[in-house]
Every structure is written in C-alpha cells, then in structure tokens.
Protein backbone atom coordinates (compact mmCIF):
# COMPACT_ATOMS: atom_id res chain seq x y z
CA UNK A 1 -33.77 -43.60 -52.21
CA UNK A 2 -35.58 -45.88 -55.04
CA UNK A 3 -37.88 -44.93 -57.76
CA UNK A 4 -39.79 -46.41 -60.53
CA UNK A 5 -36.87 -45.73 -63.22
CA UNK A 6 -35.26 -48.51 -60.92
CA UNK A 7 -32.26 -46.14 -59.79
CA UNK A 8 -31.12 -46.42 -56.30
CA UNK A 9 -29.52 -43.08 -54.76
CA UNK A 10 -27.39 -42.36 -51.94
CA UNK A 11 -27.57 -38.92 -50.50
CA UNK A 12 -24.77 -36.97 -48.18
CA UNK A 13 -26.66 -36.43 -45.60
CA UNK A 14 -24.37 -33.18 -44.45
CA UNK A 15 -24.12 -32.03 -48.07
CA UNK A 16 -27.18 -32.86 -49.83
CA UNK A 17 -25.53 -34.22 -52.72
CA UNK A 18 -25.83 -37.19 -54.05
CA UNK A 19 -22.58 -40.17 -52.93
CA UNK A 20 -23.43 -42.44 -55.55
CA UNK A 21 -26.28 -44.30 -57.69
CA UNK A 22 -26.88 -48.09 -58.76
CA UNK A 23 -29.61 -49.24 -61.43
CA UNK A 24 -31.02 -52.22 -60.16
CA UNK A 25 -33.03 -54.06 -63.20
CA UNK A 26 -36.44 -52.87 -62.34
CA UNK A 27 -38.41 -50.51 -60.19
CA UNK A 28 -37.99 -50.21 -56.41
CA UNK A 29 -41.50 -49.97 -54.53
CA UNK A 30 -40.02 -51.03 -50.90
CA UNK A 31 -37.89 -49.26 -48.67
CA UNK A 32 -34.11 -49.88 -48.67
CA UNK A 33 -32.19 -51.03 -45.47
CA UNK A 34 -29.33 -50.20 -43.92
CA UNK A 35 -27.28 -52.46 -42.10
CA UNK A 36 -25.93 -50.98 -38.68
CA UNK A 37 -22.42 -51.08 -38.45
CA UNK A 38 -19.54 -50.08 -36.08
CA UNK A 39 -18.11 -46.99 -38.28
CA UNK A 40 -14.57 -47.96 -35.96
CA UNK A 41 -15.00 -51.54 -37.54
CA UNK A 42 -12.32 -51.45 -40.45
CA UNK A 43 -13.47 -55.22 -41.36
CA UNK A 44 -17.11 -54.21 -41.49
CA UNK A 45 -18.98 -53.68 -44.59
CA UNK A 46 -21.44 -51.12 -44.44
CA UNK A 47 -24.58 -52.45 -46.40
CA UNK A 48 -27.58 -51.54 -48.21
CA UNK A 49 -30.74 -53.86 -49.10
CA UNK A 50 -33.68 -53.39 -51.13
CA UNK A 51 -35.80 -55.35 -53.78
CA UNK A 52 -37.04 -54.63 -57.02
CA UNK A 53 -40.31 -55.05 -58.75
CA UNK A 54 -38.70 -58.35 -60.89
CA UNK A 55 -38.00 -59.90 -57.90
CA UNK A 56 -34.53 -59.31 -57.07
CA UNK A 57 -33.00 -58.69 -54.10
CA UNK A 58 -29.65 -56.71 -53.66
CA UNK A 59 -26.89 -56.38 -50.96
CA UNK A 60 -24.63 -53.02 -52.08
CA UNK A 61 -22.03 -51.53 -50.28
CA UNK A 62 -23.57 -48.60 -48.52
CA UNK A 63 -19.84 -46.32 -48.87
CA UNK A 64 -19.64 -46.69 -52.66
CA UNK A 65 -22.50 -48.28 -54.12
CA UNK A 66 -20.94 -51.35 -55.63
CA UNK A 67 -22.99 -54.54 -55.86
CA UNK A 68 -22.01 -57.31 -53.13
CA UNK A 69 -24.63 -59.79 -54.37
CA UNK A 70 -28.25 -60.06 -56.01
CA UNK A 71 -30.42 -62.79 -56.35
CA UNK A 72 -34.00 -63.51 -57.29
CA UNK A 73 -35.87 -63.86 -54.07
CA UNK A 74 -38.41 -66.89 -55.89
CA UNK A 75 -38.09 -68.84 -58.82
CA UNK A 76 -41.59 -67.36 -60.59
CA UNK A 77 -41.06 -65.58 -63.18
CA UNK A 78 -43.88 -63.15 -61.96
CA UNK A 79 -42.41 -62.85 -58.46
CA UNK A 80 -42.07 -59.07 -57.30
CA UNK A 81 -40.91 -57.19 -53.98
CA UNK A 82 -42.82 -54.38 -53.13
CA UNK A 83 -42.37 -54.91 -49.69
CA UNK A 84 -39.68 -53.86 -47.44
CA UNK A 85 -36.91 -56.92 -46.67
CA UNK A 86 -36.07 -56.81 -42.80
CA UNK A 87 -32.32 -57.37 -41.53
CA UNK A 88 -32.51 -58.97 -37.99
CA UNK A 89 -29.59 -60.87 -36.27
CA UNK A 90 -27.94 -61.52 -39.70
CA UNK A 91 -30.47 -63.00 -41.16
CA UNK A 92 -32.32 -61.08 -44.86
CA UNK A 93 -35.94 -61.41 -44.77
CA UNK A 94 -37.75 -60.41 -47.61
C-alpha cells in the first residue's frame, strides 16, 4: 500500500500485520506492482514497483523492503507518476 505521507507498506496477508515499510521521497498516487516470481526460485528476487509524485520510480525487494534501485522516470523537474508503471516481459513501463 502507498499513501500521501509517501510510505510504502507491506502487509502479511495471513496475519494482517504489517512485513515491512519504505519512505519513498514523495507521495504515492499509483498502484504498486508486483513482480511474479517462482517462490521455488532461490535466485529470484521477488520485486515491488511503484512511482512517486516527484517522479521517481522504485524497484524494492518485495520479502524485506530494501531498495534495489530508483531513478527519476524524466529529467523535468516537474515530472510526477500518478499513474500505475506496468511490468510486461521484463520490461518497466511507467
């Protein structure tokens, strides 16, 4: 889940308790994808992706919430996601 205070939860979904959290640097207004992985797949990295209202966009690792990468999706300084990015065949589409 994201919210305007820019926070980015991760909820158990057998406990109902919150895993973990990440603060990305702004507010979250899209929805957040979730790679699909093989859970068998040691070398996998299960992954998260979202944007934020500055612009960013994040790759976290879904199990503990540490950040694999960010990046600013355009060089504007006014540039802002508020769209959902879109994960298809490897490739991040925001």
């Amino acid at each position: 889940l994201g919210g305007e205070d820019g926070m980015v939860h991760a909820i158990d979904e057998d406990a109902g308790c919150l895993r973990w959290r990440f603060p990305a640097d702004a507010e979250i207004r899209g929805g957040i994808v979730v790679d699909a992985w093989a859970p068998g797949d040691l070398a996998a990295v299960p992954s998260v992706f979202f944007g934020d209202d500055a612009g960013t966009v994040y790759r976290l690792d879904a199990a503990t919430g540490q950040r694999v990468w960010k990046t600013r999706a355009d060089a504007n300084p006014t540039a802002q996601i508020a769209g959902t990015p879109v994960l298809h065949e490897g490739r991040l589409y925001v």
